[in-house]
C-alpha atoms as a PDB file:
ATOM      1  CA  UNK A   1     124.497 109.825  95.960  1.00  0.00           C
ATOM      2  CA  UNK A   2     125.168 106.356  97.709  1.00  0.00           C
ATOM      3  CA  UNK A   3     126.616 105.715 101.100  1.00  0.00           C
ATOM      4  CA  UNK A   4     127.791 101.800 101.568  1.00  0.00           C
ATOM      5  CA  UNK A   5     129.534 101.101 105.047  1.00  0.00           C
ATOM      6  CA  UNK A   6     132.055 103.226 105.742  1.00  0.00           C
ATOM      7  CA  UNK A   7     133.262 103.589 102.004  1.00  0.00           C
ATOM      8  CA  UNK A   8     132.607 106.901 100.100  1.00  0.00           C
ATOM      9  CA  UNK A   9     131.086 106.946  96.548  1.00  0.00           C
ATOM     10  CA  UNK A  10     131.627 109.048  94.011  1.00  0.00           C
ATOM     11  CA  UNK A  11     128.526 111.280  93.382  1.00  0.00           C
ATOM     12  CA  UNK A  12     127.162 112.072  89.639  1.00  0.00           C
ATOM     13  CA  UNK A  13     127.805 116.319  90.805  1.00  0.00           C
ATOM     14  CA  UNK A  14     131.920 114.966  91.839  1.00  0.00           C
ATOM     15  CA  UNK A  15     132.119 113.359  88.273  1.00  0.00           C
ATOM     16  CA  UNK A  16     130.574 116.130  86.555  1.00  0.00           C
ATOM     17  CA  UNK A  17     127.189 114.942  85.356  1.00  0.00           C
ATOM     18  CA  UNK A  18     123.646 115.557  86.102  1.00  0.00           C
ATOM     19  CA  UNK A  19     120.536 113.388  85.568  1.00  0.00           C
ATOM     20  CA  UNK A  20     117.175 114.521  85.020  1.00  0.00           C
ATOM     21  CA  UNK A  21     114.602 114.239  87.276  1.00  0.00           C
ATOM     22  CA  UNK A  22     111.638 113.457  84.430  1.00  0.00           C
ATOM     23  CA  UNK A  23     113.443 110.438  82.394  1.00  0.00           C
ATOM     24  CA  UNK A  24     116.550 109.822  84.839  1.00  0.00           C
ATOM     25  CA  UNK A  25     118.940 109.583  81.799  1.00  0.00           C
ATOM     26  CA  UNK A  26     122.334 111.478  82.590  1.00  0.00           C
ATOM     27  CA  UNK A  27     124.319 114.412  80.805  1.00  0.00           C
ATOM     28  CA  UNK A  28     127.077 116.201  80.987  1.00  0.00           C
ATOM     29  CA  UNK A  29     126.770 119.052  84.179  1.00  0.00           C
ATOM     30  CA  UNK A  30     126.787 121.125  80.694  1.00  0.00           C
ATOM     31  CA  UNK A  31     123.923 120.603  79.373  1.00  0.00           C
ATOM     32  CA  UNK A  32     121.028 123.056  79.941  1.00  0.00           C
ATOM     33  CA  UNK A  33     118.372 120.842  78.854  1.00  0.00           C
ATOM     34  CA  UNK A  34     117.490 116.482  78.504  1.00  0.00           C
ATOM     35  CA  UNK A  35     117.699 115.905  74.907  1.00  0.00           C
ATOM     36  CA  UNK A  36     115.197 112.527  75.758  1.00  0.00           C
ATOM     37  CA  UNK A  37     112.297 114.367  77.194  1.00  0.00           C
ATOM     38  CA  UNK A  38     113.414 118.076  77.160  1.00  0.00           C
ATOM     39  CA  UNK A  39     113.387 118.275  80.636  1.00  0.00           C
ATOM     40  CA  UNK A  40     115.273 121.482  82.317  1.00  0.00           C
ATOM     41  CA  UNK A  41     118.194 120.070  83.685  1.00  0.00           C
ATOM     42  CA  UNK A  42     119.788 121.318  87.453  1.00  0.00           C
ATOM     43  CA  UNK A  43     121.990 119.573  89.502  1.00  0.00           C
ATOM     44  CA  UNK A  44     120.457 120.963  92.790  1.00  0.00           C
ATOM     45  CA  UNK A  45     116.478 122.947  92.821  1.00  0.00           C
ATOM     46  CA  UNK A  46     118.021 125.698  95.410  1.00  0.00           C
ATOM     47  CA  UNK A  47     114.514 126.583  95.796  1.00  0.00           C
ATOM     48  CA  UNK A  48     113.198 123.079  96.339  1.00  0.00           C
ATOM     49  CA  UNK A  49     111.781 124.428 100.131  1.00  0.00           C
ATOM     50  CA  UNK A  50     110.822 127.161  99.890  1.00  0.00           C
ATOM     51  CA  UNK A  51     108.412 125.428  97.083  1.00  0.00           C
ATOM     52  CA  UNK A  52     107.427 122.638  99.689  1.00  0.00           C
ATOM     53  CA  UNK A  53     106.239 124.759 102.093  1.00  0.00           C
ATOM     54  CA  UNK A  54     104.377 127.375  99.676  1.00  0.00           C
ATOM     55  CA  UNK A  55     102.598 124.081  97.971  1.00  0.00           C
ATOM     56  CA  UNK A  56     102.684 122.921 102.012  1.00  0.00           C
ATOM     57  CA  UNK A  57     100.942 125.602 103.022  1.00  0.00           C
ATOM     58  CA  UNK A  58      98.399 126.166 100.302  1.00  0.00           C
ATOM     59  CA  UNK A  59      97.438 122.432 100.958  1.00  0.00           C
ATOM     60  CA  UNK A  60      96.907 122.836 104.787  1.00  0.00           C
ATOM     61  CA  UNK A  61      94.779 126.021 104.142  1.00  0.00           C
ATOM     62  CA  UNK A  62      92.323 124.188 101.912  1.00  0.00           C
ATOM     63  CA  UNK A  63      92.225 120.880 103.985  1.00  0.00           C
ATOM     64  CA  UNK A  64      90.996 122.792 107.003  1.00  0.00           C
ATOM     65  CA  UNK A  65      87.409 123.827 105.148  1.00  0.00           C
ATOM     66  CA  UNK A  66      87.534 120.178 103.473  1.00  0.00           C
ATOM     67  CA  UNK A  67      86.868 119.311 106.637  1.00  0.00           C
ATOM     68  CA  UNK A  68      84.436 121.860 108.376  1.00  0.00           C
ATOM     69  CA  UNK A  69      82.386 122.174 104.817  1.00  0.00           C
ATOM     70  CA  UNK A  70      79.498 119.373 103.690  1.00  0.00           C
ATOM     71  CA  UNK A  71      81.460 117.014 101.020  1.00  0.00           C
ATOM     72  CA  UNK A  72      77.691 115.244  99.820  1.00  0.00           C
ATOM     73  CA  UNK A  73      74.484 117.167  99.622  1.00  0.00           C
ATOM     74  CA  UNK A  74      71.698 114.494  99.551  1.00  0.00           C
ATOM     75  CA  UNK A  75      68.028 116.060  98.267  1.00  0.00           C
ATOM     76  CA  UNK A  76      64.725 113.817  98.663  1.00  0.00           C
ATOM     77  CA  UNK A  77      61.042 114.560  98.803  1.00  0.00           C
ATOM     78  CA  UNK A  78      61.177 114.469 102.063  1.00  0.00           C
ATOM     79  CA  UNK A  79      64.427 116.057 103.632  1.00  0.00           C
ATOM     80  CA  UNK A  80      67.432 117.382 102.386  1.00  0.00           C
ATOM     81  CA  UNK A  81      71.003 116.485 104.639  1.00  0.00           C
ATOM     82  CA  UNK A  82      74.600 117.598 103.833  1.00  0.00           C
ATOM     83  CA  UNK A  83      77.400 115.481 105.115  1.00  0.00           C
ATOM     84  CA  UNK A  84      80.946 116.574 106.002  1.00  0.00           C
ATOM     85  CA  UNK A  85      83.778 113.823 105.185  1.00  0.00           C
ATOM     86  CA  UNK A  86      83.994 112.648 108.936  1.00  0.00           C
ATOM     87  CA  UNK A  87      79.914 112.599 108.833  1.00  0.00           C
ATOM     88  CA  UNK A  88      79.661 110.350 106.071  1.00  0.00           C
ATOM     89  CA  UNK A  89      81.847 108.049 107.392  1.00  0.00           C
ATOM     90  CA  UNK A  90      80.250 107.964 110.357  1.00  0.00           C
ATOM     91  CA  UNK A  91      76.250 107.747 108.167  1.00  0.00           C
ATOM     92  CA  UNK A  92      78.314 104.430 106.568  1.00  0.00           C
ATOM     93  CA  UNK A  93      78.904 103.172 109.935  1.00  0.00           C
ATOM     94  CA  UNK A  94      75.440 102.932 111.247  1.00  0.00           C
ATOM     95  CA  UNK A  95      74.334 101.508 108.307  1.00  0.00           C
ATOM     96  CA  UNK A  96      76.738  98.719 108.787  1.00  0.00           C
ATOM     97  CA  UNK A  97      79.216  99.539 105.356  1.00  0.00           C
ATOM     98  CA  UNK A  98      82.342  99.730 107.516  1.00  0.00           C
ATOM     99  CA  UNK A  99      84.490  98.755 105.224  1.00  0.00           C
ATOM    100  CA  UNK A 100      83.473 101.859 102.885  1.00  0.00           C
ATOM    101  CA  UNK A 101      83.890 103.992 106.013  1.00  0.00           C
ATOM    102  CA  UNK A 102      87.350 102.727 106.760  1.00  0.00           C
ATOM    103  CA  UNK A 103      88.419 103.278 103.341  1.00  0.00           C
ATOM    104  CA  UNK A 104      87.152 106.820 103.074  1.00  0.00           C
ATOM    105  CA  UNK A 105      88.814 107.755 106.703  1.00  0.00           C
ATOM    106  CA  UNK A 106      91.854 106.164 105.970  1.00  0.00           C
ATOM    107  CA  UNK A 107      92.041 108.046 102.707  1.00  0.00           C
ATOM    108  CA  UNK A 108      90.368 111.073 103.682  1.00  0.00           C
ATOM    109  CA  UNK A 109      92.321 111.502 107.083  1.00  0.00           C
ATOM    110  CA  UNK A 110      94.996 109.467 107.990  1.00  0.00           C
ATOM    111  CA  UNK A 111      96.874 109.643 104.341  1.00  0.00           C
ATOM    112  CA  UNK A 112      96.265 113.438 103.994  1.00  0.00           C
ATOM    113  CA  UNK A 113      97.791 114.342 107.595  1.00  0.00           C
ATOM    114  CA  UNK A 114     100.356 111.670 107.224  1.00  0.00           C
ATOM    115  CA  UNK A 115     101.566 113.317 104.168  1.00  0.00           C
ATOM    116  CA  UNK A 116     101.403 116.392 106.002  1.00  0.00           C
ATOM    117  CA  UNK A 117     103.594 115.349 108.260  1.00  0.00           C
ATOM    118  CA  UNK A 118     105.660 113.542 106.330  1.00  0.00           C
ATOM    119  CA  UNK A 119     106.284 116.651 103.681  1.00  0.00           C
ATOM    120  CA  UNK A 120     107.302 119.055 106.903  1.00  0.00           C
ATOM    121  CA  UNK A 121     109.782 116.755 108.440  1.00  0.00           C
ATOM    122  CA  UNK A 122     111.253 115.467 105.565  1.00  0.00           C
ATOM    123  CA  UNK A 123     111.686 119.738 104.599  1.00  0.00           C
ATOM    124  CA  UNK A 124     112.822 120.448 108.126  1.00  0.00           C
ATOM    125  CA  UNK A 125     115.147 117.637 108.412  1.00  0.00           C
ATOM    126  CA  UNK A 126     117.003 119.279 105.460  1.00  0.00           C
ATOM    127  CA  UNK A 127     117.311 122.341 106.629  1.00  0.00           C
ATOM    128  CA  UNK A 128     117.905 121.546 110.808  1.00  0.00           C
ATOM    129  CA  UNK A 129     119.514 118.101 110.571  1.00  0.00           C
ATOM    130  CA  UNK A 130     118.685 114.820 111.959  1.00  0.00           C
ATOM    131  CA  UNK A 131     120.119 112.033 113.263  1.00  0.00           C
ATOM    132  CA  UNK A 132     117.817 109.880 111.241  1.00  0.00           C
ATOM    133  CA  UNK A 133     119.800 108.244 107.691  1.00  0.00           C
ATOM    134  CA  UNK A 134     119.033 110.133 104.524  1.00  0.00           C
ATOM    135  CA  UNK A 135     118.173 106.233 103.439  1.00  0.00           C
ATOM    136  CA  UNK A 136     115.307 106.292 105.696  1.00  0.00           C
ATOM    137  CA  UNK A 137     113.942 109.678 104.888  1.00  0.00           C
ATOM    138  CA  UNK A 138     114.295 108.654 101.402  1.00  0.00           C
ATOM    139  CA  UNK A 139     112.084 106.152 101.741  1.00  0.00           C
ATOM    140  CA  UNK A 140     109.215 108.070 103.680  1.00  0.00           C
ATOM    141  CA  UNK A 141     109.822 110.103 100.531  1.00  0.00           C
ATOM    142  CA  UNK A 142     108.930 107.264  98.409  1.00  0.00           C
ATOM    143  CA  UNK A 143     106.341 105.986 100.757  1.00  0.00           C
ATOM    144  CA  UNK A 144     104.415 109.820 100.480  1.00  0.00           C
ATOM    145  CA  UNK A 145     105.045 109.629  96.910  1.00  0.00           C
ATOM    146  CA  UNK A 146     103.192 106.121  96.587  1.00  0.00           C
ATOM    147  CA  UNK A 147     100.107 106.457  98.717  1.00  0.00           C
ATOM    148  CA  UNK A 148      99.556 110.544  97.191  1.00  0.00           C
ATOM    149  CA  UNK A 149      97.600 108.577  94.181  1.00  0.00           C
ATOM    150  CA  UNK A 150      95.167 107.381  96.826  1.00  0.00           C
ATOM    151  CA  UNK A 151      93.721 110.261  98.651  1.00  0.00           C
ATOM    152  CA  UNK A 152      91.076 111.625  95.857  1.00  0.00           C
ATOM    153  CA  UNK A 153      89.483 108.523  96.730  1.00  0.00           C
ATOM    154  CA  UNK A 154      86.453 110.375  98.526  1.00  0.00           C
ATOM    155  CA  UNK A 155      86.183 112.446  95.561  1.00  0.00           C
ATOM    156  CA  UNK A 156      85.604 109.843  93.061  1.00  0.00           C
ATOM    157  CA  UNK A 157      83.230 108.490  95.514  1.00  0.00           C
ATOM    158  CA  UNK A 158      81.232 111.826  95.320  1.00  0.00           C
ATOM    159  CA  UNK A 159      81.938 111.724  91.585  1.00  0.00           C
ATOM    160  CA  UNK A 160      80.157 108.430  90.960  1.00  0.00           C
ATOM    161  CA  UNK A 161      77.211 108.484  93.580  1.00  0.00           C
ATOM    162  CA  UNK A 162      76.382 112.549  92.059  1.00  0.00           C
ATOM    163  CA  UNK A 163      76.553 110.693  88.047  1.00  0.00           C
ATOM    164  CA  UNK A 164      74.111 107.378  89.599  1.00  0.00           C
ATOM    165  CA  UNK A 165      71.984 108.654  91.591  1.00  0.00           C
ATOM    166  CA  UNK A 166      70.331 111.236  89.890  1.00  0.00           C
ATOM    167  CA  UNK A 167      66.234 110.904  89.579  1.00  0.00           C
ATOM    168  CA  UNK A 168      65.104 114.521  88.986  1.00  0.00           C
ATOM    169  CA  UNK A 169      62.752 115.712  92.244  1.00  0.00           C
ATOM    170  CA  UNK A 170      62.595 112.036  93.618  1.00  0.00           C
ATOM    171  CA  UNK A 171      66.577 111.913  95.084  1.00  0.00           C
ATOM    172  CA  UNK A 172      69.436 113.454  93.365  1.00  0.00           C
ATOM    173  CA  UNK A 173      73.386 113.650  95.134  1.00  0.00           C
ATOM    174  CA  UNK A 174      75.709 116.565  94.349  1.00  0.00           C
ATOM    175  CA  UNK A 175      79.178 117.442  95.920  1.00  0.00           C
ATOM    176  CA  UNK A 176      79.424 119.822  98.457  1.00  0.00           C
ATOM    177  CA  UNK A 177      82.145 122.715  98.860  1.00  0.00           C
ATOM    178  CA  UNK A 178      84.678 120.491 100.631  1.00  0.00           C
ATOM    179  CA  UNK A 179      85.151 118.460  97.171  1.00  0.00           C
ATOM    180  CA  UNK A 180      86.675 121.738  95.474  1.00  0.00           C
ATOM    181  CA  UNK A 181      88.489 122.377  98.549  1.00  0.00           C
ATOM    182  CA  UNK A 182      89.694 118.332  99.459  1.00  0.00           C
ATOM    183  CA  UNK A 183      90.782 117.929  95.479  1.00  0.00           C
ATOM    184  CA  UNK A 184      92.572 121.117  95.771  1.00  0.00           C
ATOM    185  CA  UNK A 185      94.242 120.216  99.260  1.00  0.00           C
ATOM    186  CA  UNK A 186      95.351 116.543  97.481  1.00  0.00           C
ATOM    187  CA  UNK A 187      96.456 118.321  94.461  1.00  0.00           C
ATOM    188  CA  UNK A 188      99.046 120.874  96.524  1.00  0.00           C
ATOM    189  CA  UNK A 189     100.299 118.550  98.781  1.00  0.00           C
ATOM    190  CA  UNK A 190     101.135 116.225  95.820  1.00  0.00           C
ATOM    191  CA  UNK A 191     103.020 119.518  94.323  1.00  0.00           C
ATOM    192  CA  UNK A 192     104.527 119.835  97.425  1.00  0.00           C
ATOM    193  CA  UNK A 193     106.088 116.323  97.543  1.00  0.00           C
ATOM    194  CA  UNK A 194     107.502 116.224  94.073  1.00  0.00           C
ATOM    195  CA  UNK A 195     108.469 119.658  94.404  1.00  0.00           C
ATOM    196  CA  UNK A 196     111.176 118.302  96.872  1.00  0.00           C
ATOM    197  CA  UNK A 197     114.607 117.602  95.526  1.00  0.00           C
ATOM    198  CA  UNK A 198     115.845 114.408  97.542  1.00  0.00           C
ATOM    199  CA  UNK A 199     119.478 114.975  96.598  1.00  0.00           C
ATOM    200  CA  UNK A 200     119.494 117.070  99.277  1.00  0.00           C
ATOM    201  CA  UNK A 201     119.120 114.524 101.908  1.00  0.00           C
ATOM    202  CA  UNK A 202     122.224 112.915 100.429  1.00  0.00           C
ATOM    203  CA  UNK A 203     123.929 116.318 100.402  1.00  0.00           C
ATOM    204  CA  UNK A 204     123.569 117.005 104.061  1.00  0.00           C
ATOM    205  CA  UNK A 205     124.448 113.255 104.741  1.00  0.00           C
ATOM    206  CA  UNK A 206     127.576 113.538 103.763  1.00  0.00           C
ATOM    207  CA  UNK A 207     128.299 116.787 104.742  1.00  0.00           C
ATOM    208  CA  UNK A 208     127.807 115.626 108.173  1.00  0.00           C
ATOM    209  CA  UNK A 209     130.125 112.366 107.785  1.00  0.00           C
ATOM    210  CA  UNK A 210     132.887 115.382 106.880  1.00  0.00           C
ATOM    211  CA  UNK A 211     132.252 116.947 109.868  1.00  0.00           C
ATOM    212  CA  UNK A 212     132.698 114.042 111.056  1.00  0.00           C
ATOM    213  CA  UNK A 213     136.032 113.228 109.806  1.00  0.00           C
END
């Protein structure tokens, strides 16, 4: 649903039609199931939240050992060191690759609790209210949505220096616990933002501007 001005617009749910959220193409409230890409079609997910938080949850559970766990494990001849995400970074730093070590907090850190944040208030705002415009929480919707692609970047990092730099007993890199853990924390907070239905936001809109009335 749309809101322009002060002038009310006829929602697809009013007119008796649904769209599906895979393909966007719209039926008839009728239909059980897109006929495009086969798609189950609903006009509301009434469990939408309670699927946010349980993908929510699961993803702020594994980010916490991400963290606390060694992400690279490099072996030498001479010494062996294991590095947590926050470790490497700083290992990058002091060997003057800050841009690398921006990248991987930014992506490692910032994005991940960002999207944290971003999932729960967008979830809560739903449920409570807000005086904030369902245009503007759809956005940070679309926002999360865009930068989610970007957090496995310290992952593939892992990925790629474990694959090159392998040289038997000389030096070899392998991944660390917190790479199962980090991909997994990505990989539920990702469920947890497309598991949120943003026709809610609109619902609860307008329900307030009918209050209102």
């Amino acid at each position: 649903m749309a809101i322009s001005g002060t002038h009310e617009v006829l929602t697809a749910r009013e007119a008796g039609l649904v769209a599906c959220r895979r393909c966007m193409h719209v039926w008839p409230a009728d239909v059980q199931r897109c006929a495009r890409c086969g798609g189950r079609l609903r006009s509301r997910d009434t469990h939408a939240l309670q699927k946010v938080w349980a993908f929510w949850i699961a993803g702020l559970v594994c980010y916490i050992p991400a963290n606390l766990n060694p992400m690279l494990i490099t072996r030498t001849l001479l010494d062996s060191s294991k590095n947590t995400i926050v470790g490497g970074a700083i290992e990058l730093l002091r060997h003057g690759a800050i841009g690398v070590a921006l990248i991987i907090l930014v992506a490692s850190m910032l994005i991940p609790i960002g999207k944290f944040f971003a999932v729960a208030y967008l979830a809560i705002s739903v449920h409570r209210g807000t005086s904030v415009s369902a245009n503007r929480r759809h956005r940070l919707y679309e926002i999360v949505e865009f930068i989610g692609r970007w957090s496995m970047i310290d992952v593939f990092v892992v990925a790629i220096l474990s694959s090159l730099v392998q040289f038997s007993s000389v030096a070899s890199i392998s991944p660390g616990p917190a790479a199962l853990t980090f991909a997994l924390s990505v990989i539920f907070t990702m469920l947890s933002a497309q598991a949120f239905d943003t026709r809610l936001l609109w619902d609860g809109e307008r329900a307030r501007r009918l209050a209102g009335e």
